[in-house]
C-alpha atoms as a PDB file:
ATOM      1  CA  UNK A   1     -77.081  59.307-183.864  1.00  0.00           C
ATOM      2  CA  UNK A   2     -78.735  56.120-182.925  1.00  0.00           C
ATOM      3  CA  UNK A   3     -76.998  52.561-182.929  1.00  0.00           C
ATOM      4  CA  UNK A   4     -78.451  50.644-185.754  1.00  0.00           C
ATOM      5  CA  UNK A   5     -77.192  47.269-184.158  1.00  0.00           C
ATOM      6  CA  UNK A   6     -76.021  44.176-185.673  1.00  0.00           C
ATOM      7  CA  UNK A   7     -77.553  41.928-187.661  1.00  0.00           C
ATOM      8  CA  UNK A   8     -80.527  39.874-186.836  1.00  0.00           C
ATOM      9  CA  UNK A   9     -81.389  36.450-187.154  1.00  0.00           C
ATOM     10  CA  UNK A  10     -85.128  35.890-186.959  1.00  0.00           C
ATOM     11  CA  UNK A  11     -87.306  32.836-184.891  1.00  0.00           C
ATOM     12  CA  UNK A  12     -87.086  31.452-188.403  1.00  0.00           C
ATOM     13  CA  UNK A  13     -83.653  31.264-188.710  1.00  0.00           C
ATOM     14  CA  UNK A  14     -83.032  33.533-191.438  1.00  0.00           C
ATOM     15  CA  UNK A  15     -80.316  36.851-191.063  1.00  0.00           C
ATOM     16  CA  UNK A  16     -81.083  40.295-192.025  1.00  0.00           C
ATOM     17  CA  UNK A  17     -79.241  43.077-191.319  1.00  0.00           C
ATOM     18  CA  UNK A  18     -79.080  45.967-189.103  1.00  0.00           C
ATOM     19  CA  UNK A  19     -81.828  48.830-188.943  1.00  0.00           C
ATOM     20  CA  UNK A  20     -82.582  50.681-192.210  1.00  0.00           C
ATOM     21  CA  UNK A  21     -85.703  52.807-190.479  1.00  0.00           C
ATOM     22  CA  UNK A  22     -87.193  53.029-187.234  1.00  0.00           C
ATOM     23  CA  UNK A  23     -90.187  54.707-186.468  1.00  0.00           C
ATOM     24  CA  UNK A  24     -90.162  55.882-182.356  1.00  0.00           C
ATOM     25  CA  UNK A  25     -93.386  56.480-180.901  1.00  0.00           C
ATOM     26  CA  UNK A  26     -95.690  57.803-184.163  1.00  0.00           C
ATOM     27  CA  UNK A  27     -98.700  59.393-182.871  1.00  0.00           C
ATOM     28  CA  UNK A  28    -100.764  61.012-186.456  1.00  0.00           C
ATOM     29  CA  UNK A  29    -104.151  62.562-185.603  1.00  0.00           C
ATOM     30  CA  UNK A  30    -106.531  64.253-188.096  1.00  0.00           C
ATOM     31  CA  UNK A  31    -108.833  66.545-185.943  1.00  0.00           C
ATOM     32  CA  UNK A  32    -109.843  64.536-182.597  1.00  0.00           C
ATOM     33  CA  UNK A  33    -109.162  61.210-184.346  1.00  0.00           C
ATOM     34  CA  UNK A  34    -106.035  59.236-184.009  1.00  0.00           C
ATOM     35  CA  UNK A  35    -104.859  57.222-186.480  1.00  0.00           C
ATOM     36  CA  UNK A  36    -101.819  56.147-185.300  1.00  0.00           C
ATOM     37  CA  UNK A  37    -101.104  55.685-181.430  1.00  0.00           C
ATOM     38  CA  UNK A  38     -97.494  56.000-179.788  1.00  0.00           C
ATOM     39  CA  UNK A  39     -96.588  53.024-182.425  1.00  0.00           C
ATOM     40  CA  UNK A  40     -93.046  51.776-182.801  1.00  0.00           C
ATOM     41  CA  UNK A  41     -90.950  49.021-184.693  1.00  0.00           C
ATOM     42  CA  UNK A  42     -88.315  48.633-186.844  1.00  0.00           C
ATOM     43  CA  UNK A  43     -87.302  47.981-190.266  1.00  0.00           C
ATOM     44  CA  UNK A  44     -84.217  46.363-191.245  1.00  0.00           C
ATOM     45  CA  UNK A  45     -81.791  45.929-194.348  1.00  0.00           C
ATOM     46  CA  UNK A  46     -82.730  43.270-196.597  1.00  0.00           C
ATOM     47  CA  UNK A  47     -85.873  42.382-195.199  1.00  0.00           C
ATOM     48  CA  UNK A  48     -89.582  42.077-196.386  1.00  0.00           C
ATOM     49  CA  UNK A  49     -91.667  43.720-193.459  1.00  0.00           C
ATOM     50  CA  UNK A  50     -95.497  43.187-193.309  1.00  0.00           C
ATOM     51  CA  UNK A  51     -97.941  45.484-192.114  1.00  0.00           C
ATOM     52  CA  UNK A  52    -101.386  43.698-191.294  1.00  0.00           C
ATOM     53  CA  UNK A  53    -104.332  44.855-189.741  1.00  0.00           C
ATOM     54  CA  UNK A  54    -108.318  45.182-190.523  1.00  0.00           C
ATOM     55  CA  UNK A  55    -109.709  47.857-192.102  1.00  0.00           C
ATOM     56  CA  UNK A  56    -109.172  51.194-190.794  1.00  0.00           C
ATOM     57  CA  UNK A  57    -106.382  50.032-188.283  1.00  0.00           C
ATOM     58  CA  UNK A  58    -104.113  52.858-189.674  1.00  0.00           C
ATOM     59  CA  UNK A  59    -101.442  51.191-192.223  1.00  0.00           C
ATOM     60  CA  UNK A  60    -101.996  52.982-194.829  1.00  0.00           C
ATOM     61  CA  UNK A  61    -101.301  55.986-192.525  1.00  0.00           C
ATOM     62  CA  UNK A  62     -98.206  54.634-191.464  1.00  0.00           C
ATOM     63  CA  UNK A  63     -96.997  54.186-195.087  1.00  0.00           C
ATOM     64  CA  UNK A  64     -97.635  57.839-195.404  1.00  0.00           C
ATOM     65  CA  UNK A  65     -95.938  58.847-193.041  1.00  0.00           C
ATOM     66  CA  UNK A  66     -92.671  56.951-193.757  1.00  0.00           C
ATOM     67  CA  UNK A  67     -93.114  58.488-197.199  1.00  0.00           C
ATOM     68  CA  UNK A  68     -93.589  61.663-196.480  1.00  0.00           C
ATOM     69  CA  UNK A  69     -97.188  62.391-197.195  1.00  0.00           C
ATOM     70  CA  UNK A  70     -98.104  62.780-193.643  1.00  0.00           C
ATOM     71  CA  UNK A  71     -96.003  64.207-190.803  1.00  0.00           C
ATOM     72  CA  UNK A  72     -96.884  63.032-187.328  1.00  0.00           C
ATOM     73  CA  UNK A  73     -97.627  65.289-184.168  1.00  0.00           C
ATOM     74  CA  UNK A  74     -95.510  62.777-182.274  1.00  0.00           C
ATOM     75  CA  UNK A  75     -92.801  61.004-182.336  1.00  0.00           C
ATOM     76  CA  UNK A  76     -89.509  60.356-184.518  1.00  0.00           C
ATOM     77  CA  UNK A  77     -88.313  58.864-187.972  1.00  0.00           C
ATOM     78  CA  UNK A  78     -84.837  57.615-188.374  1.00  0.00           C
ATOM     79  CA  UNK A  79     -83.920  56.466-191.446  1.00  0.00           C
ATOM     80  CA  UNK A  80     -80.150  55.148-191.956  1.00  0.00           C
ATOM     81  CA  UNK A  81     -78.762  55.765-188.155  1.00  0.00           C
ATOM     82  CA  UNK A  82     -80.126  59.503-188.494  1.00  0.00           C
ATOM     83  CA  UNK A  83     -82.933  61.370-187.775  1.00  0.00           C
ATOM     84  CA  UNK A  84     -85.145  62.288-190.502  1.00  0.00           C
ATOM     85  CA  UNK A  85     -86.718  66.381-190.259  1.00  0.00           C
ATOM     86  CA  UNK A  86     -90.172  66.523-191.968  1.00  0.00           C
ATOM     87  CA  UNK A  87     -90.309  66.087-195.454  1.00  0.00           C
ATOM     88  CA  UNK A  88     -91.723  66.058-198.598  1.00  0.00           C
ATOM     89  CA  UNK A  89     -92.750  63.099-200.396  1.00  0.00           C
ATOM     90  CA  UNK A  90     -90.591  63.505-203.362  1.00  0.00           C
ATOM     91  CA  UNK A  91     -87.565  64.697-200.476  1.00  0.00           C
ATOM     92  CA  UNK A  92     -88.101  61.439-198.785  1.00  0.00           C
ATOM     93  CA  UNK A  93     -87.843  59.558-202.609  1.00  0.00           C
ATOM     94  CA  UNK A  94     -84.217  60.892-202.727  1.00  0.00           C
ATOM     95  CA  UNK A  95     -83.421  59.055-199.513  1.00  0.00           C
ATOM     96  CA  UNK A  96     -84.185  56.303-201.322  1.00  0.00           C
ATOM     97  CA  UNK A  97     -87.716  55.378-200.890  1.00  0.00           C
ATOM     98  CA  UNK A  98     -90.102  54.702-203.308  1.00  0.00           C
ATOM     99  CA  UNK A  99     -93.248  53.173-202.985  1.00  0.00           C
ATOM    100  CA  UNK A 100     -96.539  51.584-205.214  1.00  0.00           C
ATOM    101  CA  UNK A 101    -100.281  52.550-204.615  1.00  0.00           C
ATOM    102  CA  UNK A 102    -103.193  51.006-203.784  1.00  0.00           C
ATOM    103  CA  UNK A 103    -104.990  52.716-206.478  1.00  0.00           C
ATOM    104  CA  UNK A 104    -102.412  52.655-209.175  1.00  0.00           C
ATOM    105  CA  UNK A 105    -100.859  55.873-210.222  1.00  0.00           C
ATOM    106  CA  UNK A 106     -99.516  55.239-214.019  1.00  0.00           C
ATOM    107  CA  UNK A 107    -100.039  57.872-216.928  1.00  0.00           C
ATOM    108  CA  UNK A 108    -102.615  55.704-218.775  1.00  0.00           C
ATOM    109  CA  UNK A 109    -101.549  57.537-222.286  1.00  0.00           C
ATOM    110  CA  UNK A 110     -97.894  56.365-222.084  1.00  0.00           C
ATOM    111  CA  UNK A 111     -95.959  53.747-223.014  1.00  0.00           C
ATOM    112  CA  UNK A 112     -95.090  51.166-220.373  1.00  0.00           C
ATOM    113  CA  UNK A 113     -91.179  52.390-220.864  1.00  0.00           C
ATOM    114  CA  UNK A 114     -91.903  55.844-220.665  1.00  0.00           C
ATOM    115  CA  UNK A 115     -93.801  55.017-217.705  1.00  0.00           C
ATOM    116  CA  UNK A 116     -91.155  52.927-216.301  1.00  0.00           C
ATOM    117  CA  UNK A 117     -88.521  56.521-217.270  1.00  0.00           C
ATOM    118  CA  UNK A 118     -90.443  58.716-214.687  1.00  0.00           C
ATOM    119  CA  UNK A 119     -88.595  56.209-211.979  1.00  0.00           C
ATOM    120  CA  UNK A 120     -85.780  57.866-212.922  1.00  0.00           C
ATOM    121  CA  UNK A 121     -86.074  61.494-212.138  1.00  0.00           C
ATOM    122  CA  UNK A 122     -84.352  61.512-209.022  1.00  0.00           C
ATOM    123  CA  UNK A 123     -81.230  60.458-210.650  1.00  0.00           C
ATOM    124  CA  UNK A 124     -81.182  62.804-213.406  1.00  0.00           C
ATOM    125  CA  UNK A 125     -79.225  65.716-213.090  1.00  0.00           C
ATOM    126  CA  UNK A 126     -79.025  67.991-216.321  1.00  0.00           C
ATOM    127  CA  UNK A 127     -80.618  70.811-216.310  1.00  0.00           C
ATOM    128  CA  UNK A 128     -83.201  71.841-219.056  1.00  0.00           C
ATOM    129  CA  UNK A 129     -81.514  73.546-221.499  1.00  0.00           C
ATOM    130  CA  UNK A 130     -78.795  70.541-221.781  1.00  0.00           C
ATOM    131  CA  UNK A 131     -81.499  67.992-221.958  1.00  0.00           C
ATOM    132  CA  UNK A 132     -83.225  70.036-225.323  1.00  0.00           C
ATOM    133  CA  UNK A 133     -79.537  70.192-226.592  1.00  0.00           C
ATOM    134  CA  UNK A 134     -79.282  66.427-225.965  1.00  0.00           C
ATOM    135  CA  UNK A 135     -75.763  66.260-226.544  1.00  0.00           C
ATOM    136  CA  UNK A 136     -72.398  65.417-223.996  1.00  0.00           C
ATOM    137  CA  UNK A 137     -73.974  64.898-220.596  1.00  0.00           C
ATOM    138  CA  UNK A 138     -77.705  64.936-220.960  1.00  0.00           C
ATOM    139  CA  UNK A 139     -77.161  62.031-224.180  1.00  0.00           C
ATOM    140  CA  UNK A 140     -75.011  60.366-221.300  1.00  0.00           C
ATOM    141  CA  UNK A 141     -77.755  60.382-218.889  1.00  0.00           C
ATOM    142  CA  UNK A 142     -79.897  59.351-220.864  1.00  0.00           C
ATOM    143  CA  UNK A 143     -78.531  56.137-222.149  1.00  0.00           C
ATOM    144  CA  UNK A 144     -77.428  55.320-218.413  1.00  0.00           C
ATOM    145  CA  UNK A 145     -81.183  55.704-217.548  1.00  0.00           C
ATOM    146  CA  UNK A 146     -82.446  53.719-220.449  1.00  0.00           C
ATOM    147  CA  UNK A 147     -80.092  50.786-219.415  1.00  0.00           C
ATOM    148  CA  UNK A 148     -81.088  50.611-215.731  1.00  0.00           C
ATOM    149  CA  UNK A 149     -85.475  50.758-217.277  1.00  0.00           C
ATOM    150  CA  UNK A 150     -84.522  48.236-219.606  1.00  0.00           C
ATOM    151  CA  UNK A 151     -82.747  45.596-217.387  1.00  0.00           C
ATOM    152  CA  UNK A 152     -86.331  46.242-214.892  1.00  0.00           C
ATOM    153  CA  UNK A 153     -88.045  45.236-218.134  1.00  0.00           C
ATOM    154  CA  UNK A 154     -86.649  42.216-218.721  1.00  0.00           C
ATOM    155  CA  UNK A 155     -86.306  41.262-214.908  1.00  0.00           C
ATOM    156  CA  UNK A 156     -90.345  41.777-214.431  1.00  0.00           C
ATOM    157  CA  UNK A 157     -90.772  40.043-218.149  1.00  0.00           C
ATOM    158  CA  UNK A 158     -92.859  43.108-219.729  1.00  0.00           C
ATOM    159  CA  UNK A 159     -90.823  42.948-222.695  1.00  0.00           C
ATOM    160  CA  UNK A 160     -93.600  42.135-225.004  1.00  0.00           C
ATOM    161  CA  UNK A 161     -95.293  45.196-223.742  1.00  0.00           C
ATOM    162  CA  UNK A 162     -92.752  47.705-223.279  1.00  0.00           C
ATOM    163  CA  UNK A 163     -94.090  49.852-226.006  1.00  0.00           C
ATOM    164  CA  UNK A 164     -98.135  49.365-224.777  1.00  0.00           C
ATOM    165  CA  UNK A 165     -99.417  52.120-223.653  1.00  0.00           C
ATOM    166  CA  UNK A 166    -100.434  51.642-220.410  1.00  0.00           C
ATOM    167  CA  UNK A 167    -104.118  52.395-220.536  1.00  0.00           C
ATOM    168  CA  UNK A 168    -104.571  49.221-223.092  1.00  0.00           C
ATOM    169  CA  UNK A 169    -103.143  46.738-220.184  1.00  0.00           C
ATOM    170  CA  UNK A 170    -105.196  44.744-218.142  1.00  0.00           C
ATOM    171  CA  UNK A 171    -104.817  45.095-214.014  1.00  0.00           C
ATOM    172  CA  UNK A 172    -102.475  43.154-213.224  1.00  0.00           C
ATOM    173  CA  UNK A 173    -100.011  43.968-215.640  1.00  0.00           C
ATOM    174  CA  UNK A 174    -100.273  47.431-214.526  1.00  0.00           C
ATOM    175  CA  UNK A 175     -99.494  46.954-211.028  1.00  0.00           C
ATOM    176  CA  UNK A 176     -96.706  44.832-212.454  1.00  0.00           C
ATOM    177  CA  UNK A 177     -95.523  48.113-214.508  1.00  0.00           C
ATOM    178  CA  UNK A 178     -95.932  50.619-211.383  1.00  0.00           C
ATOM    179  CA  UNK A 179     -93.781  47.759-209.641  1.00  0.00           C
ATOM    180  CA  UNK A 180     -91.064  48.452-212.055  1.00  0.00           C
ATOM    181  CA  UNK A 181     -91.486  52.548-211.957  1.00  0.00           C
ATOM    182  CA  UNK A 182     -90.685  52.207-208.790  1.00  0.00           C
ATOM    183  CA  UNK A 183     -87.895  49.744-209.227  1.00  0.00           C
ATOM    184  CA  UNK A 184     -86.388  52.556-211.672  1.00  0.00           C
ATOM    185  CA  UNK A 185     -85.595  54.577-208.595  1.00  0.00           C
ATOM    186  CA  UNK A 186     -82.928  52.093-206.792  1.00  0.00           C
ATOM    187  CA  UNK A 187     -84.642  52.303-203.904  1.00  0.00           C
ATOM    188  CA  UNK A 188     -83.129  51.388-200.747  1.00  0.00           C
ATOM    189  CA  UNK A 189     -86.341  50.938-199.164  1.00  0.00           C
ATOM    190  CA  UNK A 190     -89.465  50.048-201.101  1.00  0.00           C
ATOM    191  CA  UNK A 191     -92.891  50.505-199.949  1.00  0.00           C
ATOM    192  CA  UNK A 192     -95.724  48.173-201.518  1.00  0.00           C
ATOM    193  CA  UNK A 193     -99.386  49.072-200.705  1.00  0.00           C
ATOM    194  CA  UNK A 194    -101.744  46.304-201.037  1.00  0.00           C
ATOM    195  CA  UNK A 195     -99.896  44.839-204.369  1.00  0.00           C
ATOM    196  CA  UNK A 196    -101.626  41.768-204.193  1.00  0.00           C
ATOM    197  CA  UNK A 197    -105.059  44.128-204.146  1.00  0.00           C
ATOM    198  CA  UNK A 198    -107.890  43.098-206.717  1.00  0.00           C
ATOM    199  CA  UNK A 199    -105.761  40.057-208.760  1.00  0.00           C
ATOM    200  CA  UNK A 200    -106.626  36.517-209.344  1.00  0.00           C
ATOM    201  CA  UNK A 201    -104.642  33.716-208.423  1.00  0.00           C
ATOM    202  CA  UNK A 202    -102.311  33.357-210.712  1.00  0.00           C
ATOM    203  CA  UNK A 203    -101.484  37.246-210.692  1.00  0.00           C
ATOM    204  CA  UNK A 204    -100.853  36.850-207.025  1.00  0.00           C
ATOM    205  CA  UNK A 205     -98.518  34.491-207.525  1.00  0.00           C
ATOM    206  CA  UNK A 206     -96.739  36.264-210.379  1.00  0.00           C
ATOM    207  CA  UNK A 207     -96.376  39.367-208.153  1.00  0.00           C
ATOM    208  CA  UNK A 208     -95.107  36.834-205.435  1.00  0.00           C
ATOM    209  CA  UNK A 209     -92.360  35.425-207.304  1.00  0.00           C
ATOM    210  CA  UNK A 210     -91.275  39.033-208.353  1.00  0.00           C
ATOM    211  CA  UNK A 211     -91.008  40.451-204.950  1.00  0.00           C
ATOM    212  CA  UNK A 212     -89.201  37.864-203.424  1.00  0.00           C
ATOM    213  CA  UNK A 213     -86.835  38.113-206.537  1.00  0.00           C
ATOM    214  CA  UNK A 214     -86.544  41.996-206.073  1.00  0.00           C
ATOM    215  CA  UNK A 215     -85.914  41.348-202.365  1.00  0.00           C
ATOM    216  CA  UNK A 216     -82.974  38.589-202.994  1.00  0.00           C
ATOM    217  CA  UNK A 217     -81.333  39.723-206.484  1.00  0.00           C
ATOM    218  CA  UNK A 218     -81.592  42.996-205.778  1.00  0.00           C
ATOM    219  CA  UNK A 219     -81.003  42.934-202.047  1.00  0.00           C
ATOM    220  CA  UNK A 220     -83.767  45.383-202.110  1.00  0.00           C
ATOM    221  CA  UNK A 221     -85.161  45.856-198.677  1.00  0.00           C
ATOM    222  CA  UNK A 222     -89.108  45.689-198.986  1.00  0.00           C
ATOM    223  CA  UNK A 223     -91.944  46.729-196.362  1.00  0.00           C
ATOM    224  CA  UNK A 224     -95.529  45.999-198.214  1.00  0.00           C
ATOM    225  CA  UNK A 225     -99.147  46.718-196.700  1.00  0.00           C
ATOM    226  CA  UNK A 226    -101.389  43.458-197.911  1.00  0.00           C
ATOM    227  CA  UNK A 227    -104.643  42.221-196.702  1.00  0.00           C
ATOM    228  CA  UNK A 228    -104.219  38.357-198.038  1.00  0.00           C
ATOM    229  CA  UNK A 229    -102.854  36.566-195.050  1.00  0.00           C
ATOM    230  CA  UNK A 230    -101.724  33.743-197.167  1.00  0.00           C
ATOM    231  CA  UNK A 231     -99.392  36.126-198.789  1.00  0.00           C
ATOM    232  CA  UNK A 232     -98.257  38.011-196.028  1.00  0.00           C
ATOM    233  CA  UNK A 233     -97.051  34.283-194.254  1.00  0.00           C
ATOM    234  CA  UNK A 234     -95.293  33.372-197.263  1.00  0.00           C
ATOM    235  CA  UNK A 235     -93.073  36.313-198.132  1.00  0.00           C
ATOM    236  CA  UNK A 236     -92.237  38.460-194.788  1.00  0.00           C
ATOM    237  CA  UNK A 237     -89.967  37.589-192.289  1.00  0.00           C
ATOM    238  CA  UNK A 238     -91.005  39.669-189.676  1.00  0.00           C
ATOM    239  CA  UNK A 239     -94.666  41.552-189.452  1.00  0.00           C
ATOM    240  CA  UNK A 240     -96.226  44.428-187.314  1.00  0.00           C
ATOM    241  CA  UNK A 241     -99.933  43.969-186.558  1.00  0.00           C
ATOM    242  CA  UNK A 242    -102.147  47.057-186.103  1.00  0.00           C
ATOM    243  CA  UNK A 243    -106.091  47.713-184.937  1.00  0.00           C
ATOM    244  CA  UNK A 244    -107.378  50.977-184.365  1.00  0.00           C
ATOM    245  CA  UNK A 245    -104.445  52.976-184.544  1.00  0.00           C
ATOM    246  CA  UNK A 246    -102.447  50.840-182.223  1.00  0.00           C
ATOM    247  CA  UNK A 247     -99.377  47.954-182.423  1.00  0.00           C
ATOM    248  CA  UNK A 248    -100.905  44.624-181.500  1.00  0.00           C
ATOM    249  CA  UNK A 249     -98.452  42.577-182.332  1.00  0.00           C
ATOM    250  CA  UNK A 250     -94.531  42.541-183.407  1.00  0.00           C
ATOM    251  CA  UNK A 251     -92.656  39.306-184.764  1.00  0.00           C
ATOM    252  CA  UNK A 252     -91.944  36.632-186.868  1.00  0.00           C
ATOM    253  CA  UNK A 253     -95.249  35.089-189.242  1.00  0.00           C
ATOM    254  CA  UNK A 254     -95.106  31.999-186.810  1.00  0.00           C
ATOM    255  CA  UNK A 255     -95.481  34.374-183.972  1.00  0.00           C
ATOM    256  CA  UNK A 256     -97.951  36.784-185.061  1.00  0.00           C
ATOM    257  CA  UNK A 257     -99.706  33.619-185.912  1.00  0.00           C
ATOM    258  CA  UNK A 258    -100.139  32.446-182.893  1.00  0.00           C
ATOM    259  CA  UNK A 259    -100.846  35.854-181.280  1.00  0.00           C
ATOM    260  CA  UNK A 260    -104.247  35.745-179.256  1.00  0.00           C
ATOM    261  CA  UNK A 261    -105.023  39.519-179.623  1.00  0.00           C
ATOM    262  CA  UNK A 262    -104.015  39.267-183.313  1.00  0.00           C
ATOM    263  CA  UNK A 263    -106.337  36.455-183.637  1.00  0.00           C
ATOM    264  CA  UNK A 264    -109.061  37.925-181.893  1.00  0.00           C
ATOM    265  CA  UNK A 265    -108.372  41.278-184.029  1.00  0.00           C
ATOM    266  CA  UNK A 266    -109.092  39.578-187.148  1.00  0.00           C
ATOM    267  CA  UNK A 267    -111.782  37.089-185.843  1.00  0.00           C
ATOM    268  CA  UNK A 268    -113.709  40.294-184.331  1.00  0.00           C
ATOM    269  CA  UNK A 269    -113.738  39.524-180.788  1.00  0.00           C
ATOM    270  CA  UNK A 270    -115.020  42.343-178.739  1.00  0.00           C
ATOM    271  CA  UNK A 271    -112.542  44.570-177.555  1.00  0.00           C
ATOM    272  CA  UNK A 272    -112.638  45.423-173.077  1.00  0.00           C
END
């Protein structure tokens, strides 16, 4: 079992705790092609860790593979001080990981709270036939369930719309709702892929305001995927910067900021 240390206290001056996940040397190829190469860092408790990179650099591979969906040719996973065997996605959701889309993944001809239910499958455990009696432990369930959807509700402010189905909304209030699904699952770790992706301003800084909320009421620990730098500075206190399958650069936003390679990664400077 591996040491997950002691807290941290960033450049920045702000503590998070010891080592949730960390990924050792993740090689993932598909064919010839490498997607990720001999790549390692860290993700600790309480924090809100950025993955950056251009197109194609092979974060959206990485997110797969901490959820499940891919399983890397090399390297190791630990997750909570132990190592993690090869899973399956929905395996690796009762860990305690859940995780948003870039292309959102909602059932467009339900309601936003039935939506918002299907968060909650990991944690139910009656079996069919008590669930279509719906009495003693399956009623039980299900009014514990409906609490924990309905306090996400109010927390994201989809009250208004809780009955919508989820087709009628526009975008942003969807990715606002598939924020919440995954809420439903009391995630230890969260995993956000590009939630900023395809919103105006304002939306931005609506989803903004919630994950920072998520991150301190919640004491949710949060690693997101998002292409708007602005962003990215604003909310993470430490981020991981990858181009063409490989780690670039590993810090604080002030540090990555000042990164040469990092800047000449996203300024397209030639690479040797």
């Amino acid at each position: 079992m591996k040491d997950s240390g002691a807290p941290y206290v960033t450049a920045d001056g702000r503590q998070i705790g010891k080592v949730l996940m960390d990924m050792r040397g993740i090689t993932l190829r598909f064919g010839g092609v490498e997607a990720i190469k001999d790549i390692s860092f860290d993700i600790r408790e309480g924090e809100i860790r950025a993955m950056i990179g251009p197109n194609g650099a092979g974060k959206s591979s990485m997110l797969n593979v901490i959820s499940g969906f891919y399983h890397p040719q090399e390297g190791e996973v630990w997750f909570r001080g132990e190592k993690r065997p090869p899973m399956k996605p929905f395996q690796v959701a009762r860990l305690g990981i859940a995780r948003t889309f870039q292309n959102i993944a909602l059932f467009d001809g339900m309601s936003v709270l039935d939506n918002i239910m299907t968060g909650r499958l990991t944690h139910m455990k009656t079996g069919l036939l008590a669930q279509m009696v719906w009495k003693g432990p399956a009623e039980r369930e299900e009014v514990e369930n409906r609490a924990v959807v309905e306090r996400i509700i109010d927390f994201l402010e989809i009250q208004a719309i809780r009955k919508t189905p989820v087709g009628r909304l526009p975008y942003g209030l969807k990715k606002r709702v598939e924020l919440a699904r995954a809420l439903a699952a009391e995630p230890k770790l969260l995993l956000l892929d590009e939630p900023m992706a395809g919103m105006n301003v304002e939306e931005k800084e609506d989803m903004s305001r919630f994950i920072l909320d998520v991150n301190d009421e919640f004491g949710t620990t949060i690693a997101l995927i998002e292409h708007d730098m602005g962003v990215v500075m604003d909310l993470s206190d430490r981020v991981v910067v990858m181009d063409y399958g490989r780690k670039i650069g590993d810090g604080t936003p002030h540090e990555v900021r000042n990164n040469q390679e990092v800047i000449d990664a996203y300024l397209g400077v030639a690479h040797d």
